[in-house]
N, C-alpha and C. Protein backbone atom coordinates (compact mmCIF):
# COMPACT_ATOMS: atom_id res chain seq x y z
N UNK A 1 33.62 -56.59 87.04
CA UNK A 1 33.53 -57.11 85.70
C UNK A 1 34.50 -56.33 84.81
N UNK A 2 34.90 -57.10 83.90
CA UNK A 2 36.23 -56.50 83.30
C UNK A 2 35.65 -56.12 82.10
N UNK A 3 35.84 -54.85 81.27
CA UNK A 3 35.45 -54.32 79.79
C UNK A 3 36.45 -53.85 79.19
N UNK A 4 35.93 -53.74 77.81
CA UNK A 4 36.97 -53.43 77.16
C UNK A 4 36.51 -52.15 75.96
N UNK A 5 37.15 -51.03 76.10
CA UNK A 5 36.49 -49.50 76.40
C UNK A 5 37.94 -48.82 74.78
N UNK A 6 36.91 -49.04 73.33
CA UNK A 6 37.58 -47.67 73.20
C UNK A 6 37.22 -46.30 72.88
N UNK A 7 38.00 -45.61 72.39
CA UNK A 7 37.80 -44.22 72.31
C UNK A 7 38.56 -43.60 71.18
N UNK A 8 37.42 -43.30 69.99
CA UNK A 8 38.47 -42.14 69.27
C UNK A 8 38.81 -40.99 69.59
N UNK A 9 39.71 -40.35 69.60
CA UNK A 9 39.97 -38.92 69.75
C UNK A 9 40.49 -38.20 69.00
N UNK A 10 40.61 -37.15 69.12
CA UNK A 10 41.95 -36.03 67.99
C UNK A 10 43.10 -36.00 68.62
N UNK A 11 43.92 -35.81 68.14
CA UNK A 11 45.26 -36.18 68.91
C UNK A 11 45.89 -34.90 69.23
N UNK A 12 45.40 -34.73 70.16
CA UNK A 12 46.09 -33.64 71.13
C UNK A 12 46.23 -33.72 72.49
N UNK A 13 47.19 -32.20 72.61
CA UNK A 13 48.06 -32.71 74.26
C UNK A 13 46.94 -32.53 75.47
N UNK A 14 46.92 -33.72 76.04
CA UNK A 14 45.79 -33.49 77.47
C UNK A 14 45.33 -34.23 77.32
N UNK A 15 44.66 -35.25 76.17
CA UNK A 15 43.15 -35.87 75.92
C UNK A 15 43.58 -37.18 77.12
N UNK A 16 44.85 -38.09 76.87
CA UNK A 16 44.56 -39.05 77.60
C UNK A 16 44.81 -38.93 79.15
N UNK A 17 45.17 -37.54 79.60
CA UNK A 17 45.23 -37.19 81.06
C UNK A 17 43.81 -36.98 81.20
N UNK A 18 42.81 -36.22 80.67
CA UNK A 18 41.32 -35.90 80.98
C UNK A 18 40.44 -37.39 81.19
N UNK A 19 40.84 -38.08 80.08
CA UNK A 19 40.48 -39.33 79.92
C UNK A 19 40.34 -40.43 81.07
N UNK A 20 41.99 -40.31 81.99
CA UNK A 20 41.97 -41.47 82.68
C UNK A 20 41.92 -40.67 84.21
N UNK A 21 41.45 -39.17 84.32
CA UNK A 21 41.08 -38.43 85.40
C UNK A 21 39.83 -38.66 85.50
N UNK A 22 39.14 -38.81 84.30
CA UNK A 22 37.18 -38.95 84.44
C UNK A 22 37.08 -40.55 84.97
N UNK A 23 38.39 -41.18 84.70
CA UNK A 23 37.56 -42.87 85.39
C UNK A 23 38.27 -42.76 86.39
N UNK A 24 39.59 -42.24 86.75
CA UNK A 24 39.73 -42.23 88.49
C UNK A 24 38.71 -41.45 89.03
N UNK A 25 38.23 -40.55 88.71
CA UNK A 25 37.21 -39.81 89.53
C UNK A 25 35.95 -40.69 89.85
N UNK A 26 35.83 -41.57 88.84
CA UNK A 26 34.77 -42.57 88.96
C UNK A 26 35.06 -44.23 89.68
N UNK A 27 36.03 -44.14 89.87
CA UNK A 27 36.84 -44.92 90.65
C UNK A 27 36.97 -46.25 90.11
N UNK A 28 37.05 -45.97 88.80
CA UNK A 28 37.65 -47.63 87.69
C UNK A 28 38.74 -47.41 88.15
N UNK A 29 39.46 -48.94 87.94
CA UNK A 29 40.63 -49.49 87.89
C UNK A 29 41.14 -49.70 86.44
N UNK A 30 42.24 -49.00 85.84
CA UNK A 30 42.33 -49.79 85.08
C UNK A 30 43.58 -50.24 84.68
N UNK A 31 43.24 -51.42 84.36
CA UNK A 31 44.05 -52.35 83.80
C UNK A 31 45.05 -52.18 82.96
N UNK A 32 44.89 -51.59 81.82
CA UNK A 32 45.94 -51.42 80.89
C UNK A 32 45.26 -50.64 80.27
N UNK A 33 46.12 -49.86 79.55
CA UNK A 33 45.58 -48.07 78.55
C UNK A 33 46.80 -48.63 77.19
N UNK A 34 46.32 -48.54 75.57
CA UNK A 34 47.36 -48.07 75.10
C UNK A 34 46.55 -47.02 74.45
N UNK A 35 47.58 -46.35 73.17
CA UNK A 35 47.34 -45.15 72.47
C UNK A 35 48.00 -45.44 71.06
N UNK A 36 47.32 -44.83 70.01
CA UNK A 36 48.48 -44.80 69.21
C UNK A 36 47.33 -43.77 67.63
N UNK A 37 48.35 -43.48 67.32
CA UNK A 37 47.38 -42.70 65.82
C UNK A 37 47.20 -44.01 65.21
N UNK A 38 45.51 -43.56 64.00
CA UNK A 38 44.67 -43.98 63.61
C UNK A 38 45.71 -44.05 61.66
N UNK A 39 44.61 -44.23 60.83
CA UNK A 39 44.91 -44.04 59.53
C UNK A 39 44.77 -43.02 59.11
N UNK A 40 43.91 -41.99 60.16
CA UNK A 40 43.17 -40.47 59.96
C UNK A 40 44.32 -39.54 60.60
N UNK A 41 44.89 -39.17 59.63
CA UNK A 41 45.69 -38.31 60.56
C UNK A 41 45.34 -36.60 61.47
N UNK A 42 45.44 -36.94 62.46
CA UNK A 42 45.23 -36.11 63.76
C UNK A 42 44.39 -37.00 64.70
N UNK A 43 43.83 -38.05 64.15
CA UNK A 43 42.98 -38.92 65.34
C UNK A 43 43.77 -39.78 65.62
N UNK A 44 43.79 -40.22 66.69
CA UNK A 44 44.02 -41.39 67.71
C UNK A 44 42.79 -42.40 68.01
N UNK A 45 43.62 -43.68 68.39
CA UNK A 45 42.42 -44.62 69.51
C UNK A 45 42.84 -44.93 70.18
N UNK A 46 42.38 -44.90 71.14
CA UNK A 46 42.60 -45.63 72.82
C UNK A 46 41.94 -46.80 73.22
N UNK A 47 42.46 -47.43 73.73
CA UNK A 47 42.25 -49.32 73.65
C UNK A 47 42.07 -49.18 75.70
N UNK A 48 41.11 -48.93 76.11
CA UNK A 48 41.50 -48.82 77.94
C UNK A 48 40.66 -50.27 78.46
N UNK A 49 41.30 -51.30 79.06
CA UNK A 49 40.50 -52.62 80.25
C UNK A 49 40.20 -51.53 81.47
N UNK A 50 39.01 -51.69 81.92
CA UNK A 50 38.94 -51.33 82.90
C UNK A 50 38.48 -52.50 83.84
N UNK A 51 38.35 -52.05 85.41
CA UNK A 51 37.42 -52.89 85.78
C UNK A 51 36.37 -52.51 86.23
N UNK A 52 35.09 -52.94 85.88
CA UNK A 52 33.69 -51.94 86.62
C UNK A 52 32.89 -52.43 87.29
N UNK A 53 32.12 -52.15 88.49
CA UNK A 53 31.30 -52.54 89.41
C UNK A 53 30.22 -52.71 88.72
N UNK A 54 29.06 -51.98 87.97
CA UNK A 54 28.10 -52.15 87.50
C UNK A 54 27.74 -51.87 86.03
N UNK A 55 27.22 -52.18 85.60
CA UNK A 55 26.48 -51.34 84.12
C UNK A 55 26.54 -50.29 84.03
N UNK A 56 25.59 -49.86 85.30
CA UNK A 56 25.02 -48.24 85.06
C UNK A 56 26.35 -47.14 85.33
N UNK A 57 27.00 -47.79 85.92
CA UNK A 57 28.41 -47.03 86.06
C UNK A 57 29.11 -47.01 84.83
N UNK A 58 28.90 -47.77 84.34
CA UNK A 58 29.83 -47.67 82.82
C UNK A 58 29.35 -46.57 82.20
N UNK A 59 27.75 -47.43 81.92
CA UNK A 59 27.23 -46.21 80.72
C UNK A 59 27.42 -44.78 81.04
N UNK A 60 27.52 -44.65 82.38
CA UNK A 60 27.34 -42.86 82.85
C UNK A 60 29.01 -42.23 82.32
N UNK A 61 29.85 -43.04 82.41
CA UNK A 61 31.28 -42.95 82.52
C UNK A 61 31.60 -42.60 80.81
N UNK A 62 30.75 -43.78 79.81
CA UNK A 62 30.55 -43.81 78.87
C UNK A 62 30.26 -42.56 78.01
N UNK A 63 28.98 -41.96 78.55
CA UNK A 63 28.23 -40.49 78.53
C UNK A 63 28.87 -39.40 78.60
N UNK A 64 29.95 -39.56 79.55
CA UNK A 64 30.43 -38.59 80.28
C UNK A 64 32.00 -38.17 79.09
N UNK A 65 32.19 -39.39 78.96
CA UNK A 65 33.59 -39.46 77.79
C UNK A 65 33.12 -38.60 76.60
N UNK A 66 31.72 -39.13 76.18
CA UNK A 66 31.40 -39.20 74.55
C UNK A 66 31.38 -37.39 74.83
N UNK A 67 30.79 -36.26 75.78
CA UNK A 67 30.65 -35.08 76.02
C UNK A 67 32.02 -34.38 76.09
N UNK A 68 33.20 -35.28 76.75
CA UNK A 68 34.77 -34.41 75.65
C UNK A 68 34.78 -34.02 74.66
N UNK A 69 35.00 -32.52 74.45
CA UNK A 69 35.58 -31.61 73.51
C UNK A 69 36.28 -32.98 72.28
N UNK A 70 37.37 -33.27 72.57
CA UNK A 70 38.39 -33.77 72.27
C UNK A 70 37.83 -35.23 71.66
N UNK A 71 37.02 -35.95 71.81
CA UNK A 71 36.15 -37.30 71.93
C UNK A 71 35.63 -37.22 70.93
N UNK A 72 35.97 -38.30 69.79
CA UNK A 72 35.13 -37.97 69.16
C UNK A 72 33.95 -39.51 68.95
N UNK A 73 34.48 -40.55 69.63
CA UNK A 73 33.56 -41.90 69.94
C UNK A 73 34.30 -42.61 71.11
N UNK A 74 33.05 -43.08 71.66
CA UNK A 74 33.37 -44.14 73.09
C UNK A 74 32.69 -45.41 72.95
N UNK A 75 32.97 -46.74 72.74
CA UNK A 75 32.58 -48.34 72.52
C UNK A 75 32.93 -48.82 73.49
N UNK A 76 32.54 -49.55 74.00
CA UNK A 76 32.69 -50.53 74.81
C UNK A 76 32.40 -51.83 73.66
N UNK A 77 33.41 -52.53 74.01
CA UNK A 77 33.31 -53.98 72.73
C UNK A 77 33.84 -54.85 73.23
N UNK A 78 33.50 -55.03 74.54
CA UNK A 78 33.74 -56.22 75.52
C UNK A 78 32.64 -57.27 74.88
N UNK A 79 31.89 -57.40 74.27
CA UNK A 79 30.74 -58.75 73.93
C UNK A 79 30.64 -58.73 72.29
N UNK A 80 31.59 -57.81 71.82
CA UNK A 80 31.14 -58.15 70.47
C UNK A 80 32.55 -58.51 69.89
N UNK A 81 32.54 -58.87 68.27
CA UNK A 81 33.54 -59.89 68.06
C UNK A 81 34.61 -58.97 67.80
N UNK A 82 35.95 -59.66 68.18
CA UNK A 82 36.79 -58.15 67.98
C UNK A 82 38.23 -59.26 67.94
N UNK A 83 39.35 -57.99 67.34
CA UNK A 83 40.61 -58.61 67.37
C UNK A 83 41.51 -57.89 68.00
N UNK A 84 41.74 -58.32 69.30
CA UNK A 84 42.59 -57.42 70.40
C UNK A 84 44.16 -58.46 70.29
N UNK A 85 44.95 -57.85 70.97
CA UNK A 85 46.41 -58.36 70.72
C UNK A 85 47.14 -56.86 71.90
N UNK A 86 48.49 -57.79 72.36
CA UNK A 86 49.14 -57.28 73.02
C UNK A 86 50.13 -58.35 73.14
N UNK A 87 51.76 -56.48 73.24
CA UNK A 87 52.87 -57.37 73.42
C UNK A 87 53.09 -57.24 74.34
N UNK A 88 54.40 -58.39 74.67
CA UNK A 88 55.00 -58.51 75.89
C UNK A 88 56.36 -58.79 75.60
N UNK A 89 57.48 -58.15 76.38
CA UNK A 89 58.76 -58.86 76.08
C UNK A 89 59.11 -58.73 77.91
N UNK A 90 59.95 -60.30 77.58
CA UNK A 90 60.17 -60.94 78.87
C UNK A 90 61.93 -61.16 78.97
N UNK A 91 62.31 -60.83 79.81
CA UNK A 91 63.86 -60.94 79.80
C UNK A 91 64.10 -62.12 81.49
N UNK A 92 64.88 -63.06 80.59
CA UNK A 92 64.68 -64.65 81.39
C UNK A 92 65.95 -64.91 81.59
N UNK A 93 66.48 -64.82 82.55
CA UNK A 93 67.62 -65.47 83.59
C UNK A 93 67.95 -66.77 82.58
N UNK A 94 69.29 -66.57 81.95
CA UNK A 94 69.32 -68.05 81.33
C UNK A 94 70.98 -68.34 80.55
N UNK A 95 71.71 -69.44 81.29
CA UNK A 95 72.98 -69.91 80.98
C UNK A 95 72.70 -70.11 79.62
N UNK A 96 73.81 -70.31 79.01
CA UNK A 96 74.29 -70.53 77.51
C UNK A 96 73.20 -72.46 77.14
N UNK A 97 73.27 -73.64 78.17
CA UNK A 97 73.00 -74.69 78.42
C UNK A 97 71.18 -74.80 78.29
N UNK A 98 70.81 -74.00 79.03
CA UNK A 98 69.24 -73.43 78.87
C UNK A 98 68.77 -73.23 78.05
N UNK A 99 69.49 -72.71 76.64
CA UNK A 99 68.74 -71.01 75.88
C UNK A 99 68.19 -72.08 74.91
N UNK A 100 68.62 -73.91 74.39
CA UNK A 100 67.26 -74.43 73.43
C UNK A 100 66.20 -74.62 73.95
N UNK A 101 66.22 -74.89 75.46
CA UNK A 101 65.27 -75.63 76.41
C UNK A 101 64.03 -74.26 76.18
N UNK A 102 64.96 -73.09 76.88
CA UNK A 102 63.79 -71.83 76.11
C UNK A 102 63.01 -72.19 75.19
N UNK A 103 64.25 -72.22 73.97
CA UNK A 103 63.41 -72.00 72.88
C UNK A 103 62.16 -73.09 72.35
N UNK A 104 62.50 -73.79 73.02
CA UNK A 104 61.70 -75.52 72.69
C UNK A 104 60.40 -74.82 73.54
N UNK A 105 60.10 -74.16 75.14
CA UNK A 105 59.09 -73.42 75.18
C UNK A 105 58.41 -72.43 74.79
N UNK A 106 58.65 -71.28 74.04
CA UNK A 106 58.34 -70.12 73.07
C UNK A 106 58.17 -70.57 72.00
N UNK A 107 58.63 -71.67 71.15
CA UNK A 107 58.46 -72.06 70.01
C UNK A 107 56.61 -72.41 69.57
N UNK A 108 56.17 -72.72 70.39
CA UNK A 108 54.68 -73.14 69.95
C UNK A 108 53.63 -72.01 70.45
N UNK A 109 54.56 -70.55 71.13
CA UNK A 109 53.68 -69.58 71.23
C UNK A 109 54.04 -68.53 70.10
N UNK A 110 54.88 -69.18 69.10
CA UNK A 110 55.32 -67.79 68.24
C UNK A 110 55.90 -66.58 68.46
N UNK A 111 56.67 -67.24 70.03
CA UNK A 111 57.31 -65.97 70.25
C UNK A 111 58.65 -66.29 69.42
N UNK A 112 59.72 -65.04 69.89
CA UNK A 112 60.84 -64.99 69.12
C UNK A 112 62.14 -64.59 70.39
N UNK A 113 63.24 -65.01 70.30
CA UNK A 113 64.46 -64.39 71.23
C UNK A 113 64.77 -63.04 70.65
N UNK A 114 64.62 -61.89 71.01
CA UNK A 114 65.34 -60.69 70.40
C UNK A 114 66.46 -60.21 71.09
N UNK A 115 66.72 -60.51 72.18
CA UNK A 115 68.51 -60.27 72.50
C UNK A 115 69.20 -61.40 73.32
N UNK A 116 70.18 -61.46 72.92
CA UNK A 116 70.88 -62.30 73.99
C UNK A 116 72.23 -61.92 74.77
N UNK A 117 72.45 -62.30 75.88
CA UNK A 117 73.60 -61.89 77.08
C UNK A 117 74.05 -62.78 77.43
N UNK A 118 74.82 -62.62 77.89
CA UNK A 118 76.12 -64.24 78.63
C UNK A 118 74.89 -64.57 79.75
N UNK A 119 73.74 -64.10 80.51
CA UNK A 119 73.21 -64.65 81.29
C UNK A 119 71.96 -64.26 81.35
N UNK A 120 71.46 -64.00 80.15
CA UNK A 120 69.92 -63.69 79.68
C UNK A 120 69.37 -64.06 78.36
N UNK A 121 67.89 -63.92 78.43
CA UNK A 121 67.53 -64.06 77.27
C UNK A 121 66.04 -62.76 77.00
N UNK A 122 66.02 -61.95 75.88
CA UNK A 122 64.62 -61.33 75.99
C UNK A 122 64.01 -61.76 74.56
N UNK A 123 62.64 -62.01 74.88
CA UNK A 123 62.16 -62.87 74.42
C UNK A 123 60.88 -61.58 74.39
N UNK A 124 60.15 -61.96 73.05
CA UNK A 124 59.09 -61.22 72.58
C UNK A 124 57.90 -61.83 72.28
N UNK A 125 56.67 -61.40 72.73
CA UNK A 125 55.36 -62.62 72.14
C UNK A 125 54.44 -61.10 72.17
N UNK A 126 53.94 -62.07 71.11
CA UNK A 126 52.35 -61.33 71.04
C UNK A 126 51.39 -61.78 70.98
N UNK A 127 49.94 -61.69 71.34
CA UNK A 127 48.88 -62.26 70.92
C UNK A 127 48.33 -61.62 72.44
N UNK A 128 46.55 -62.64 72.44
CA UNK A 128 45.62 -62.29 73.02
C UNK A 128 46.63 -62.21 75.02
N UNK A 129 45.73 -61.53 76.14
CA UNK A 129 46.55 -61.46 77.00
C UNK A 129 46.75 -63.19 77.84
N UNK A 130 45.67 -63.93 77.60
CA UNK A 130 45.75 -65.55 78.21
C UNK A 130 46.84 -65.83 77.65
N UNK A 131 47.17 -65.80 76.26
CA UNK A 131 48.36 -66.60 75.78
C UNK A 131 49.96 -65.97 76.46
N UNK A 132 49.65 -64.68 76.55
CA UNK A 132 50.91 -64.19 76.95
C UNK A 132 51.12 -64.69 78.72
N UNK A 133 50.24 -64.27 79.08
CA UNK A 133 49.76 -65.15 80.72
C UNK A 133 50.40 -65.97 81.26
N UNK A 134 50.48 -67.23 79.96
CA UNK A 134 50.66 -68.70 79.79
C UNK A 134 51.75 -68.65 79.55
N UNK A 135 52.54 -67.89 78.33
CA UNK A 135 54.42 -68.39 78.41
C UNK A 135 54.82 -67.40 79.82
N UNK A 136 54.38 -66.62 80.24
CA UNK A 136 54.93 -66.29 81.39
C UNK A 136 54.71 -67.11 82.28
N UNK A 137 53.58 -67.57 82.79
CA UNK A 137 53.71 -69.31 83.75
C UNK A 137 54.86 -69.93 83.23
N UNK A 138 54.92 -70.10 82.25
CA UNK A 138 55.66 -71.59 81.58
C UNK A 138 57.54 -70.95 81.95
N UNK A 139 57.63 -69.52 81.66
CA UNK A 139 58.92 -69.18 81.75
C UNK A 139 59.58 -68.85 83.15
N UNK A 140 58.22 -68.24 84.43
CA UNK A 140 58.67 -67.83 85.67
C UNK A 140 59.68 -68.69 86.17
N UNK A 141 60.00 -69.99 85.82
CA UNK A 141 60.75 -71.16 86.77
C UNK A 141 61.91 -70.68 86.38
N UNK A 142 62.26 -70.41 85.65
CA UNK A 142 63.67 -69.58 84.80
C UNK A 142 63.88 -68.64 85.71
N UNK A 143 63.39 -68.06 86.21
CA UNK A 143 63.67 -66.73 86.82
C UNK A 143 63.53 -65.44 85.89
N UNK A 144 62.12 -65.09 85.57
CA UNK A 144 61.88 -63.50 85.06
C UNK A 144 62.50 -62.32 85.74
N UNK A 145 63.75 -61.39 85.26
CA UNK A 145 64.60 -60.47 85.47
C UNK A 145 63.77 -59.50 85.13
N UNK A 146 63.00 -58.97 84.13
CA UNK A 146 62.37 -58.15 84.02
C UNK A 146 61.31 -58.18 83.08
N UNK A 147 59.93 -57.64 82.51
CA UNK A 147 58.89 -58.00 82.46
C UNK A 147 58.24 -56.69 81.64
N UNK A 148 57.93 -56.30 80.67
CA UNK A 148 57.32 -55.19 79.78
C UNK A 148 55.94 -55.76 79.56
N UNK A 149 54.83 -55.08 79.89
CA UNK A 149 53.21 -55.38 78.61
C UNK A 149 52.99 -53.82 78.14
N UNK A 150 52.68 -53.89 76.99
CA UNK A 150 52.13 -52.73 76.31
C UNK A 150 50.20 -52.57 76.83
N UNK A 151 49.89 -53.71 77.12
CA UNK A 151 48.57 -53.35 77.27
C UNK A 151 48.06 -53.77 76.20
N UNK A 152 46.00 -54.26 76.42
CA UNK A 152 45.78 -54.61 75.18
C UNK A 152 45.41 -53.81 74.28
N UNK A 153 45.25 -53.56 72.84
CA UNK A 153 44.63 -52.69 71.51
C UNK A 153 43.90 -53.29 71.00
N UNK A 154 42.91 -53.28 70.86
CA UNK A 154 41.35 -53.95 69.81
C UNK A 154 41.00 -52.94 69.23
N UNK A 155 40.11 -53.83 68.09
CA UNK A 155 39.06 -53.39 67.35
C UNK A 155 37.89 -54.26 66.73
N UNK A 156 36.76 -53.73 66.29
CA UNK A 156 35.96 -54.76 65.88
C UNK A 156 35.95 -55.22 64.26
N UNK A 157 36.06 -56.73 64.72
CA UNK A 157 36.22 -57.51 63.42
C UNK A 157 35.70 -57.52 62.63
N UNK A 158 35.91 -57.42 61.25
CA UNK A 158 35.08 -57.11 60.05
C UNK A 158 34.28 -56.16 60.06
N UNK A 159 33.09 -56.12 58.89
CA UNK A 159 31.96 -54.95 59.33
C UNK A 159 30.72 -55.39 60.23
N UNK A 160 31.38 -55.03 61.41
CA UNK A 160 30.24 -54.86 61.87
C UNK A 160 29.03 -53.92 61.86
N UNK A 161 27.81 -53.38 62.21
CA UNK A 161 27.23 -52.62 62.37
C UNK A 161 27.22 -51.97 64.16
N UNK A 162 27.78 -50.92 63.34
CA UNK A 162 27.56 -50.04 65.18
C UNK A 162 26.76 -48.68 64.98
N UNK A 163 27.12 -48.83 66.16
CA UNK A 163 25.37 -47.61 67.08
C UNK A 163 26.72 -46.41 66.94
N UNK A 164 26.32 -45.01 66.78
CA UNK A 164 27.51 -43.98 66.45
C UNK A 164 28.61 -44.13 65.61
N UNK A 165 28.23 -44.17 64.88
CA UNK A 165 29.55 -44.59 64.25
C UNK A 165 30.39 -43.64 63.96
N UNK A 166 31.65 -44.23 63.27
CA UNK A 166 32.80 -42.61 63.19
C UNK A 166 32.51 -42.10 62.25
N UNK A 167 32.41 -40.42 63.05
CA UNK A 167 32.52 -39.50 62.03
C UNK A 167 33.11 -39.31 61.34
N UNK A 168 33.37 -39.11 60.00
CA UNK A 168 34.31 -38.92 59.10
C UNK A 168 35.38 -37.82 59.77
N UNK A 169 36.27 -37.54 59.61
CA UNK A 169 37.41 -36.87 59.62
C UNK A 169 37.10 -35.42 58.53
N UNK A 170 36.53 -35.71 57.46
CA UNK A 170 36.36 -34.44 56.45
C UNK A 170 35.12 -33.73 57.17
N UNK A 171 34.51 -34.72 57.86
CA UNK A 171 33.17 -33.71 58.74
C UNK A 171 33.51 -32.93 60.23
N UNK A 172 34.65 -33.30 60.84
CA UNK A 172 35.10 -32.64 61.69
C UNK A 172 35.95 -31.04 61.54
N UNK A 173 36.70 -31.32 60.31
CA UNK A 173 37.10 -30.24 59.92
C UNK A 173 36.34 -28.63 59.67
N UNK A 174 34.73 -29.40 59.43
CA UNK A 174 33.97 -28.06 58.94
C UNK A 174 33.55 -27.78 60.20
C-alpha cells in the first residue's frame, strides 16, 4: 500500500540520511523523497511515498521517526485532503516538423517547451503524479532521451485539524 509520509525537521546535516536509514532498516521502498526549507527558518519538510506492507509497520516506523533528536513532526496524509504536486521535465527526440505536433500534446497538460535543439525538445509539466504519468504515455512514441521527476511535495489543504501539531519554532528555541 502506497502512503504518503511527511516530516518536519530542523535543517541540519544528517537528518535526511538518518531518516531514509530508519525505513531501509525497516525495509520500505521508497518511492520518491523531496526536501526543501519551510517559511520557519532552520526547519525543513520532507514529502517521502513510501510503499508499506501493513499498518502496524507504519505506525512503528512512524514512532520511531517522531523519537529523532532532529524531528520535530511525522504525518502520514495519505487519506486526508491535501495538495501534492510534482515536477517533471522530459527531453523528447524531435525534428524541427514535429515540435507543433508536441506542442498540440502538452498544450492541454499546461506544460511548457523550455529548451530547444536541432533534434530535441525539453519540455516541463507539473501537477499531481497521474497527470505527469499521462503526458509521458502520450510523449514515449517520440522517443524520451532523457527523463527528470523531483518526486512528490504535499501538504494539507486548508485548516485542517491535526493530532500533534507543529510546534512553534519560538518554542523550540527555549
Amino acid at each position: 500500500m502506497r502512503r504518503i509520509i511527511t516530516a518536519t525537521v530542523q535543517n541540519r546535516s544528517g537528518v535526511l540520511n538518518r531518516v531514509t536509514g530508519l525505513l531501509q532498516k525497516r525495509q520500505f521502498n521508497i518511492e520518491s523523497i523531496s526536501v526543501g526549507r519551510t517559511e520557519i527558518e532552520g526547519i525543513s519538510k520532507m514529502t517521502f511515498v513510501v510503499e508499506v506492507e501493513d499498518n502496524q509497520k507504519l505506525e512503528q516506523v512512524t514512532k520511531q521517526l517522531n523519537k529523532q533528536i532532529d524531528i520535530i513532526k511525522v504525518s502520514d496524509i495519505t487519506d486526508k485532503a491535501i495538495v501534492a504536486r510534482e515536477l517533471a521535465l522530459v527531453k523528447v527526440l524531435s525534428s524541427a516538423q514535429l515540435r507543433s505536433e508536441i506542442q498540440g500534446i502538452i498544450e492541454p497538460f499546461r506544460a511548457s517547451i523550455i529548451d530547444v535543439s536541432k533534434d530535441s525538445l525539453t519540455i516541463q509539466v507539473t501537477g499531481k503524479p497521474d497527470k505527469i504519468e499521462a503526458l509521458i504515455d502520450l510523449l514515449r512514441p517520440y522517443g524520451i532521451k532523457e527523463l527528470a521527476r523531483t518526486g512528490m511535495t504535499a501538504f494539507l489543504r486548508g485548516q485542517q485539524p491535526q493530532v500533534n501539531e507543529f510546534t512553534p519554532y519560538s518554542l523550540l528555541k527555549s
